[in-house]
C-alpha atoms as a PDB file:
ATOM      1  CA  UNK A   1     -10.560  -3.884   6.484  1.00  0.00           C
ATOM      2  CA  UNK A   2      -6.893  -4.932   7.718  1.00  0.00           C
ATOM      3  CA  UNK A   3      -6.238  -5.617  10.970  1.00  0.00           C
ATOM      4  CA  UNK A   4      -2.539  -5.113  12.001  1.00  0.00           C
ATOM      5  CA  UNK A   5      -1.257  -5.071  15.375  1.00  0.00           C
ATOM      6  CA  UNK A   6      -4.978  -4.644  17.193  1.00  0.00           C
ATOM      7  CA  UNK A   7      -5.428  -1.339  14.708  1.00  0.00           C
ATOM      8  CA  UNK A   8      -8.598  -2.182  12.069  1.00  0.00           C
ATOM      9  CA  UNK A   9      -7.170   0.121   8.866  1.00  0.00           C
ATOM     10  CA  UNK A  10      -9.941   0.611   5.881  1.00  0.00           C
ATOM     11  CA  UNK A  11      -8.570   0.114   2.399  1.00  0.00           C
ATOM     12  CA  UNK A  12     -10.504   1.382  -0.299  1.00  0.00           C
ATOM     13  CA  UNK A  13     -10.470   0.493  -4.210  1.00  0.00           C
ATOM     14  CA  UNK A  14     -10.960   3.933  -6.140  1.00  0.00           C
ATOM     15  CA  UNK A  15     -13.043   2.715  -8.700  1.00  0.00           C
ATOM     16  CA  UNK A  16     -15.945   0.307  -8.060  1.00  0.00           C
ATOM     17  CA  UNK A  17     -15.826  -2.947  -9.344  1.00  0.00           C
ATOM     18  CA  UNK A  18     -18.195  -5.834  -9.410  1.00  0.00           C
ATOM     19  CA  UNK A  19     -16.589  -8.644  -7.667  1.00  0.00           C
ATOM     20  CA  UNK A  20     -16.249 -12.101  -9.087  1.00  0.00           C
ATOM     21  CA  UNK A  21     -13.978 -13.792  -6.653  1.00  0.00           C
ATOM     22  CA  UNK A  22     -12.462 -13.137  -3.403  1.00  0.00           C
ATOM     23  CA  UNK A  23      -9.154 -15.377  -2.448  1.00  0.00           C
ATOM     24  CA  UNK A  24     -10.346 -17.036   0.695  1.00  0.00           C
ATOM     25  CA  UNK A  25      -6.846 -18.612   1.080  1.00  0.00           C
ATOM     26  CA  UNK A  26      -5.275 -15.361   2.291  1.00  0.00           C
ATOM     27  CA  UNK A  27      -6.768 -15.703   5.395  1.00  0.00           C
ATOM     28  CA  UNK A  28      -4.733 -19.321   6.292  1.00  0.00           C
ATOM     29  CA  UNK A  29      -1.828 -17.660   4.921  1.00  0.00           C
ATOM     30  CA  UNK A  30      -1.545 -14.223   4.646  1.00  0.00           C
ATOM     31  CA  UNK A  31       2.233 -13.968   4.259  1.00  0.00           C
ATOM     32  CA  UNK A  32       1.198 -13.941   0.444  1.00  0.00           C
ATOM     33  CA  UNK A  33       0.292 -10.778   0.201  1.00  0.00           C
ATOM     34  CA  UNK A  34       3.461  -9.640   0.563  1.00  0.00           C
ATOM     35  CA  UNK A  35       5.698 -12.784  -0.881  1.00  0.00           C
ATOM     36  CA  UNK A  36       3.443 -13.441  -4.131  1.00  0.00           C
ATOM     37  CA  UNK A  37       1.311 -10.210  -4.537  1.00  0.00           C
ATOM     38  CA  UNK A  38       0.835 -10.781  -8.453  1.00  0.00           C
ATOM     39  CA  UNK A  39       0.176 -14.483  -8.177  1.00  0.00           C
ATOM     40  CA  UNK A  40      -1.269 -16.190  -5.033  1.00  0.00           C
ATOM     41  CA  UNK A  41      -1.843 -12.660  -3.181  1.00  0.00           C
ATOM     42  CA  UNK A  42      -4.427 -10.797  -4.823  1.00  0.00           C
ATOM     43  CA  UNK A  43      -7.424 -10.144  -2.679  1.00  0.00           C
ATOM     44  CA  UNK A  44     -10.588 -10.185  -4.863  1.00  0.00           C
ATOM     45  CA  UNK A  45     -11.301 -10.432  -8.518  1.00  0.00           C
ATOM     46  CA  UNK A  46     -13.793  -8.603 -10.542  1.00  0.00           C
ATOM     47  CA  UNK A  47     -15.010  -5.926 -13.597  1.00  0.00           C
ATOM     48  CA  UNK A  48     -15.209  -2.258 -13.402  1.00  0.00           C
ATOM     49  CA  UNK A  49     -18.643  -1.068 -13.449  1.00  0.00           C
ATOM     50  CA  UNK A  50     -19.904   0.843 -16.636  1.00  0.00           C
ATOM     51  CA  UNK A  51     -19.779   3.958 -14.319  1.00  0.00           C
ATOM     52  CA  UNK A  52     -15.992   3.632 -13.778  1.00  0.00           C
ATOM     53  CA  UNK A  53     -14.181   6.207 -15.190  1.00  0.00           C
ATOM     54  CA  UNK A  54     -10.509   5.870 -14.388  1.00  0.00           C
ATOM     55  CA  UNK A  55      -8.645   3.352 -16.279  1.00  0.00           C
ATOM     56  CA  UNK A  56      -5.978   1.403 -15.438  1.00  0.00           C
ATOM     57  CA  UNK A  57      -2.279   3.130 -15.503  1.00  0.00           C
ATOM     58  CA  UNK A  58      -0.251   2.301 -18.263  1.00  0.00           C
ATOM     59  CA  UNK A  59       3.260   0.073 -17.608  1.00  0.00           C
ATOM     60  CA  UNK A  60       5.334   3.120 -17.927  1.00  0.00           C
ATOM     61  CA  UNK A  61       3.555   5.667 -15.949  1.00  0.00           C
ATOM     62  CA  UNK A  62       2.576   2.911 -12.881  1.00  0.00           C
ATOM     63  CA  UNK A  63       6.274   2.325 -12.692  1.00  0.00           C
ATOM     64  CA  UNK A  64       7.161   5.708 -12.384  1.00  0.00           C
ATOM     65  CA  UNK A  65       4.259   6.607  -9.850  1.00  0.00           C
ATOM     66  CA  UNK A  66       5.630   3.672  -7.749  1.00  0.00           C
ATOM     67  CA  UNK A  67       8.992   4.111  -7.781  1.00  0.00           C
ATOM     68  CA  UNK A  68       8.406   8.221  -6.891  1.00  0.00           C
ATOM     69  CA  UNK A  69       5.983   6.680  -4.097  1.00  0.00           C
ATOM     70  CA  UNK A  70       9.370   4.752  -2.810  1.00  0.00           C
ATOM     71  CA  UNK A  71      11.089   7.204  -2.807  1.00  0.00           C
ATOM     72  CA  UNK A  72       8.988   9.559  -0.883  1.00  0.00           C
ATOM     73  CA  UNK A  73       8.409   6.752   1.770  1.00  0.00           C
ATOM     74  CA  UNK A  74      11.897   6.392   2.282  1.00  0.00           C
ATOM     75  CA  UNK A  75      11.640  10.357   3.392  1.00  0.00           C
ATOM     76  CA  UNK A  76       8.691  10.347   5.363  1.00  0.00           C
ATOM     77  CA  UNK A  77      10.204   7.256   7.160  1.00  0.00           C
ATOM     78  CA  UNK A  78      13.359   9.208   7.535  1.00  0.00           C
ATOM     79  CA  UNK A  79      11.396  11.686   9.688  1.00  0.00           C
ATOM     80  CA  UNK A  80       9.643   8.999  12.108  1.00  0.00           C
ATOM     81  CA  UNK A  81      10.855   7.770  15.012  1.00  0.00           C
ATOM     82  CA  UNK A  82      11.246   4.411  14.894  1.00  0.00           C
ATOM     83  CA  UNK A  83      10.566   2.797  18.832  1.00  0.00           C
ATOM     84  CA  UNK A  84      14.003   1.308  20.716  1.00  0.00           C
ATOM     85  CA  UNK A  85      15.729   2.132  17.056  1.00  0.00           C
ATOM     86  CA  UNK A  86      15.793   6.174  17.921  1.00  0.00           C
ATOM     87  CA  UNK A  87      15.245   8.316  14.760  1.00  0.00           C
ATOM     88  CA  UNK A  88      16.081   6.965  11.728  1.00  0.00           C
ATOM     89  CA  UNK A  89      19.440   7.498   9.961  1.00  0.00           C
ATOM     90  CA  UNK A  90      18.760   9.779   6.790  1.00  0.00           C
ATOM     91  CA  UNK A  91      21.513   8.088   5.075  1.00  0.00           C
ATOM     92  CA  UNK A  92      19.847   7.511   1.181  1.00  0.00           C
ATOM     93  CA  UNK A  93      19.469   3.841   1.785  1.00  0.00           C
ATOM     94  CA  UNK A  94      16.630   1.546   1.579  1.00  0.00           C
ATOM     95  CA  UNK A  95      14.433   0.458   4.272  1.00  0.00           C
ATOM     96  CA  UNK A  96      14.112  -3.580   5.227  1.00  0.00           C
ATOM     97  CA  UNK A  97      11.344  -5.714   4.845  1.00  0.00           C
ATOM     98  CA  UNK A  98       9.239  -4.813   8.420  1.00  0.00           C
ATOM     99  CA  UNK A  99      10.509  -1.988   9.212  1.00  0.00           C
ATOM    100  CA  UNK A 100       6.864  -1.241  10.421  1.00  0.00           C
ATOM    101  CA  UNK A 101       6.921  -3.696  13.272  1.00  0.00           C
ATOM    102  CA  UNK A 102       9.499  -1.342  14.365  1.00  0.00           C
ATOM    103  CA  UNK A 103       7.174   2.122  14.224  1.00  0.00           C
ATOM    104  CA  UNK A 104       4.966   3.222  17.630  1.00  0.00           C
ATOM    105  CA  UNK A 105       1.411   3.091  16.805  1.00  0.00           C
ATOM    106  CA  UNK A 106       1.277   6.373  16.221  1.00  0.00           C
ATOM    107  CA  UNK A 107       3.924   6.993  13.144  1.00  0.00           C
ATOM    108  CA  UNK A 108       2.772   3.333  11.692  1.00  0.00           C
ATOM    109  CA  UNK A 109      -1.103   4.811  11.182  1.00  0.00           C
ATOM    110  CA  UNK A 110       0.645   8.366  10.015  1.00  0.00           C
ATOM    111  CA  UNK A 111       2.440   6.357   7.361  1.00  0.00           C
ATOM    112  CA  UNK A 112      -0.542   4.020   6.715  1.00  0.00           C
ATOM    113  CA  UNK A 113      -3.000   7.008   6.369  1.00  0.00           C
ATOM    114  CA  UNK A 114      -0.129   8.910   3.640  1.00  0.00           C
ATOM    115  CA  UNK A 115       0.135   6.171   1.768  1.00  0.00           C
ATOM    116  CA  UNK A 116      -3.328   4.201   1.665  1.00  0.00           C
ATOM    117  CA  UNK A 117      -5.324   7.578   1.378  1.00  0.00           C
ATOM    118  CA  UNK A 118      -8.769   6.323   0.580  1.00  0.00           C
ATOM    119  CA  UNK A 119     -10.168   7.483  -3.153  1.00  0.00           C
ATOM    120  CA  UNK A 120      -6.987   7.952  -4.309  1.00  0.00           C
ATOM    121  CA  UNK A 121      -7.119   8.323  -7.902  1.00  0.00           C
ATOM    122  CA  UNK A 122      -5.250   6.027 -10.705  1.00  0.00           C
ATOM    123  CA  UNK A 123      -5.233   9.880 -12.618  1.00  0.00           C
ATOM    124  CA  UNK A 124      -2.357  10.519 -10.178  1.00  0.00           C
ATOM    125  CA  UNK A 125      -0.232   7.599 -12.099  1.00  0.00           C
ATOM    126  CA  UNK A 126      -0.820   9.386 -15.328  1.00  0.00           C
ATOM    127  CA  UNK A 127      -0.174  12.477 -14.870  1.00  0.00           C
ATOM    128  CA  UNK A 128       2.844  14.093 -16.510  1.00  0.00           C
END
């Protein structure tokens, strides 16, 4: 669970894992989630169980899958209103870091709830 801005938003691993490590330093400084995701901001550490079923996306395809998931934020950011900003300019450019400090409550859970959908499945990365 995430708190951000008073909202408590569930995240949920698709495949279940047994953990074998959480990093407790992320609470005393959770800017590294964000700054150092691969290094000093994972969350928890662990081994799929022998149920799991999904396996990990391969290099090419997880690139792909994110940059197509960039690209279809950009849109569905384009569409938002974005507080004292007005509506966003559709112009083909990037969004800055924080741009969701800038979102009402209401377009930063619609974004968080497209993006973060719980279950999602690792199959999506690998599909053709």
């Amino acid at each position: 669970m995430l708190t951000v801005d008073g909202d408590d938003l569930e995240v949920v691993f698709p495949n279940e894992f047994l953990l074998t490590n959480c990093n407790l330093y992320l609470r005393a400084d959770p800017a590294k989630l964000t700054a150092e995701p691969y290094s000093a901001g994972w969350l928890f550490e662990g081994t799929p169980v022998p149920e799991t079923k999904s396996q990990p996306a391969r290099r090419r395809a997880a690139r792909e899958w994110m940059e197509e998931e960039q690209r279809r934020m950009n849109e569905f950011l384009q569409q938002q209103t974005a507080g004292p900003m007005g509506p966003l300019a559709a112009d083909g450019g990037l969004f800055a870091a924080g741009i969701g400090r800038e979102l009402d409550r209401e377009p930063k859970l619609a974004l968080f709830h497209e993006f973060s959908r719980p279950y999602a499945s690792v199959e999506e990365m690998n599909r053709p």
